[in-house]
C-alpha atoms as a PDB file:
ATOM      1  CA  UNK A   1     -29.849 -17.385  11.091  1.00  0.00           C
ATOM      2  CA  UNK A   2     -26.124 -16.810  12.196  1.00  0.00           C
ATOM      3  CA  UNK A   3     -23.720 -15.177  10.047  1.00  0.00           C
ATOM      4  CA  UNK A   4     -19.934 -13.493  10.510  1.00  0.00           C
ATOM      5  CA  UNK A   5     -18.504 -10.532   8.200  1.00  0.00           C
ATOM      6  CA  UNK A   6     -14.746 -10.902   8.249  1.00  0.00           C
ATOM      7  CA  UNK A   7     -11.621 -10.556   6.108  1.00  0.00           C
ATOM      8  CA  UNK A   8     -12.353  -6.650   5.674  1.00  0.00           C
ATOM      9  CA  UNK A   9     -10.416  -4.698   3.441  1.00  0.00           C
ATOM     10  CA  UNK A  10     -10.348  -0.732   2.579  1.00  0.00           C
ATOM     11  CA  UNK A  11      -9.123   0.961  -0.330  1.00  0.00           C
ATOM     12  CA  UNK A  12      -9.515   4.152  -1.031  1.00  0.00           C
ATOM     13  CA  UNK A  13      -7.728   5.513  -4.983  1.00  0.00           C
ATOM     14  CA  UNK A  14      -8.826   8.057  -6.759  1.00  0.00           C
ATOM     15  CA  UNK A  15     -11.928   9.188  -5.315  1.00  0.00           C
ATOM     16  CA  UNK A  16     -13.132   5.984  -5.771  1.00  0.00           C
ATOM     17  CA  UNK A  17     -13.605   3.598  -2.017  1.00  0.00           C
ATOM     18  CA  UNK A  18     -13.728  -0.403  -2.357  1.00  0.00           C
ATOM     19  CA  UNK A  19     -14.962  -2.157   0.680  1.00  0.00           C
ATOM     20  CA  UNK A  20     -14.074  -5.658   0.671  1.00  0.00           C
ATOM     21  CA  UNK A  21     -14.936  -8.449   2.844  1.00  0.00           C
ATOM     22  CA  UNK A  22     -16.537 -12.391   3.745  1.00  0.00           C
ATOM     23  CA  UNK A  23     -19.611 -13.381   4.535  1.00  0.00           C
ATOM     24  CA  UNK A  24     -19.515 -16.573   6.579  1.00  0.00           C
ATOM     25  CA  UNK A  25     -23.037 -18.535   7.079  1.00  0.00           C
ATOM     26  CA  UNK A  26     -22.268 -20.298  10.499  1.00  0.00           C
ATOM     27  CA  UNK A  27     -25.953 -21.101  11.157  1.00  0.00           C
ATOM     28  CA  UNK A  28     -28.057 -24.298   9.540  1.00  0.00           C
ATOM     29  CA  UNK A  29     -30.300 -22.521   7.071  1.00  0.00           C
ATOM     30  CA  UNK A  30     -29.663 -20.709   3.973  1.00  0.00           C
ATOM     31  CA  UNK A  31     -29.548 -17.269   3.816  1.00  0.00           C
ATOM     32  CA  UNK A  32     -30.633 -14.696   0.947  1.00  0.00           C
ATOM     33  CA  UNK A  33     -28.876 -11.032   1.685  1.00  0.00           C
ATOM     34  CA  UNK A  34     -27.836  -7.832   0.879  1.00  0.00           C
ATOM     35  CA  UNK A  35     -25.891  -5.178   2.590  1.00  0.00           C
ATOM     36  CA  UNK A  36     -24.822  -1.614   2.726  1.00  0.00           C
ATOM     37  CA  UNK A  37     -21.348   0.295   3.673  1.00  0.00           C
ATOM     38  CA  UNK A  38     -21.489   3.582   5.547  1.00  0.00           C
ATOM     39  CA  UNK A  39     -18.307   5.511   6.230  1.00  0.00           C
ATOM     40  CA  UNK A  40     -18.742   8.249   9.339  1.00  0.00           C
ATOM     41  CA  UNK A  41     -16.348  10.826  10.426  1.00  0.00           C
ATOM     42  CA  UNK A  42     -15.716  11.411  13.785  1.00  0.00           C
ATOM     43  CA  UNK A  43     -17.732  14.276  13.883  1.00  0.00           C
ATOM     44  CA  UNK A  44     -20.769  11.840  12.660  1.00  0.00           C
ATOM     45  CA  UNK A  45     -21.006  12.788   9.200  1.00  0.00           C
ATOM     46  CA  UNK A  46     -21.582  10.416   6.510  1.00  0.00           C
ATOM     47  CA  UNK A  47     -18.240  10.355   4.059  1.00  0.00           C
ATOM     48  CA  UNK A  48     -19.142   8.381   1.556  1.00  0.00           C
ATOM     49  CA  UNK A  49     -21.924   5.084   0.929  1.00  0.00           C
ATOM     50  CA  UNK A  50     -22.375   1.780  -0.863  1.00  0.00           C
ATOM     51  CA  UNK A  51     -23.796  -1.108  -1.189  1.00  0.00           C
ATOM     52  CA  UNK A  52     -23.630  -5.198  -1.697  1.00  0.00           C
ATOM     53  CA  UNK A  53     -25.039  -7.198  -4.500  1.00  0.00           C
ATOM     54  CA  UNK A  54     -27.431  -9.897  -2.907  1.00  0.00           C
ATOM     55  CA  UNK A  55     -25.318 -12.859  -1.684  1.00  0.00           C
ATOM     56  CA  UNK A  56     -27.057 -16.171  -1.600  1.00  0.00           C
ATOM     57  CA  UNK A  57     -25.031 -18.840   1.221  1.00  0.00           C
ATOM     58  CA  UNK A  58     -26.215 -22.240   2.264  1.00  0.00           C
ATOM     59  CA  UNK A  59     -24.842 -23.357   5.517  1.00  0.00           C
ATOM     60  CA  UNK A  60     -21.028 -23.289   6.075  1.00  0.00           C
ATOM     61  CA  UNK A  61     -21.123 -20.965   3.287  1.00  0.00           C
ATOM     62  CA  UNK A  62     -18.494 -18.227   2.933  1.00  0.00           C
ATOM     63  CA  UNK A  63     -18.594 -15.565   0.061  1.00  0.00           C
ATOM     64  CA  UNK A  64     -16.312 -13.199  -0.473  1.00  0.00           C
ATOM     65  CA  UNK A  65     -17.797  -9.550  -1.274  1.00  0.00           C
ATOM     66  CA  UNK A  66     -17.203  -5.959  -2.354  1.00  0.00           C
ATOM     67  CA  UNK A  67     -19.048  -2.845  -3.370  1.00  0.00           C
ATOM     68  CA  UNK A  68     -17.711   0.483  -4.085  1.00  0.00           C
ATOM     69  CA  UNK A  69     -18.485   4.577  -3.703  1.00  0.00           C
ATOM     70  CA  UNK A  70     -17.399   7.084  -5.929  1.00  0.00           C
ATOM     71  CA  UNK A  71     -16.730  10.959  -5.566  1.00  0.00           C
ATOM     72  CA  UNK A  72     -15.575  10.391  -1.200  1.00  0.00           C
ATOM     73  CA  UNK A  73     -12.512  12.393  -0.317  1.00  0.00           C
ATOM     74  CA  UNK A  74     -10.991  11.478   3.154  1.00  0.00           C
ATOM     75  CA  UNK A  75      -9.402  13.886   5.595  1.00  0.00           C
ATOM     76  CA  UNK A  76      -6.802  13.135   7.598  1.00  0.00           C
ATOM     77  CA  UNK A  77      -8.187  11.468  11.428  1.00  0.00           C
ATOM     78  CA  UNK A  78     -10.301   8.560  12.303  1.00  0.00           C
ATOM     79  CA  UNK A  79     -13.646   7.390  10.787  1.00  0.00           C
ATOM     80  CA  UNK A  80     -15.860   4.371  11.395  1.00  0.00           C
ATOM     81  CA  UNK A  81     -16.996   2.198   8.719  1.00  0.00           C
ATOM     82  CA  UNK A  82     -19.957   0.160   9.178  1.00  0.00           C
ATOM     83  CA  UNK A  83     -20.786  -2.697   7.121  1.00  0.00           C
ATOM     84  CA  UNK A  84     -24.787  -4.155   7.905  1.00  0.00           C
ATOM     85  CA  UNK A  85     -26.440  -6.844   6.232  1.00  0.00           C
ATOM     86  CA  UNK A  86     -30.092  -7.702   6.322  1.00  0.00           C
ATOM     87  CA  UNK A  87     -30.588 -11.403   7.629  1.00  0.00           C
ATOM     88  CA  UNK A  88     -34.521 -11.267   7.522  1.00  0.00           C
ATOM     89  CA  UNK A  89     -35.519  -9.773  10.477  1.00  0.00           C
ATOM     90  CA  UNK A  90     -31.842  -9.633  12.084  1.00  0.00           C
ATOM     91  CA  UNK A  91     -29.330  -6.731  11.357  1.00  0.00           C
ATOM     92  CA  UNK A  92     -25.828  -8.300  10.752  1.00  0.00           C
ATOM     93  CA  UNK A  93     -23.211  -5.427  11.945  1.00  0.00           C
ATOM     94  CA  UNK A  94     -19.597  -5.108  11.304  1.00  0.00           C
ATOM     95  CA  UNK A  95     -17.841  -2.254  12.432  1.00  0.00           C
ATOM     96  CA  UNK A  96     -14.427  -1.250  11.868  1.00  0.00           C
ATOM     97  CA  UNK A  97     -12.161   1.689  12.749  1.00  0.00           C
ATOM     98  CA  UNK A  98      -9.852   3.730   9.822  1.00  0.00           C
ATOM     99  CA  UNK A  99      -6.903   6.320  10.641  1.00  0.00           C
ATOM    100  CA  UNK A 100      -6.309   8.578   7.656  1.00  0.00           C
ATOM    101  CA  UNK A 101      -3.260  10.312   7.107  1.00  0.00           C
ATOM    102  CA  UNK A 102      -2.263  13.761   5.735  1.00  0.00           C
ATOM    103  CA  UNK A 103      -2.444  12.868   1.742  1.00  0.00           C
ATOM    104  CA  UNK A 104      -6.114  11.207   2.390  1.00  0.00           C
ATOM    105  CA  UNK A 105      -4.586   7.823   2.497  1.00  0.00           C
ATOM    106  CA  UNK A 106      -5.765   4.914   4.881  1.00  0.00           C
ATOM    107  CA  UNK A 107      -2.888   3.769   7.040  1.00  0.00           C
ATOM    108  CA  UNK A 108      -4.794   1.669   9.551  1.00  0.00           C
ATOM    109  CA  UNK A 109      -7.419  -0.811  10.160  1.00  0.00           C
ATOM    110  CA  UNK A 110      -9.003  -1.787  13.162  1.00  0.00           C
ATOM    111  CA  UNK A 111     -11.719  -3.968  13.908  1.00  0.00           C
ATOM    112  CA  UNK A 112     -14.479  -2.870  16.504  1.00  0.00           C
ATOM    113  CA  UNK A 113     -15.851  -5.215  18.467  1.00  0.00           C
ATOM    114  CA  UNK A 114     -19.900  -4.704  18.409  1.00  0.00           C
ATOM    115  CA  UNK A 115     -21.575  -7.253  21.365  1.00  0.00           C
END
């Protein structure tokens, strides 16, 4: 099973954090999944959590996905935000780097690359 997260997106109003991005199915089988969101500061604590509805792709497949986390308050610095997806037996990882600024609003994005 071979799958891509891509297309992330971040926004973070009112408390409230939505987590946006695809799910590409690159392999030949069909895949059944669900997946998680983790925010960590960069003093490893966790900032806020959420999770994806189950996503069903066939081959070629791309879906695009969110899921959401209430009550997080960002200070200002950088944080990682890992996004993980269960392929049956094989952990899918994304892994992305946010700057916050001084009013708790994200003002960059930056893919990290995990292999």
């Amino acid at each position: 099973k071979n799958a891509k997260v891509d297309d992330f997106t971040i926004e973070a109003l009112g408390g409230v954090i939505e987590v946006s991005a695809s799910l590409e199915n690159s392999g030949n089988v069909d895949i059944t999944t669900q997946g998680t969101f983790d925010i960590i500061s960069s003093d490893g604590f966790v900032l806020a959590r959420g999770k994806f509805e189950e996503v069903y792709t066939m081959p070629e497949d791309k879906v695009f996905i969110s899921a959401t986390s209430e009550g997080a308050v960002f200070s200002k610095g950088t944080h990682d935000v890992i996004v993980t997806f269960d392929l049956g037996g094989t952990a899918l990882v994304g892994e992305w780097q946010i700057t916050v600024d001084d009013f708790g609003k994200i003002v960059e994005v930056k893919k990290i690359d995990t292999k």
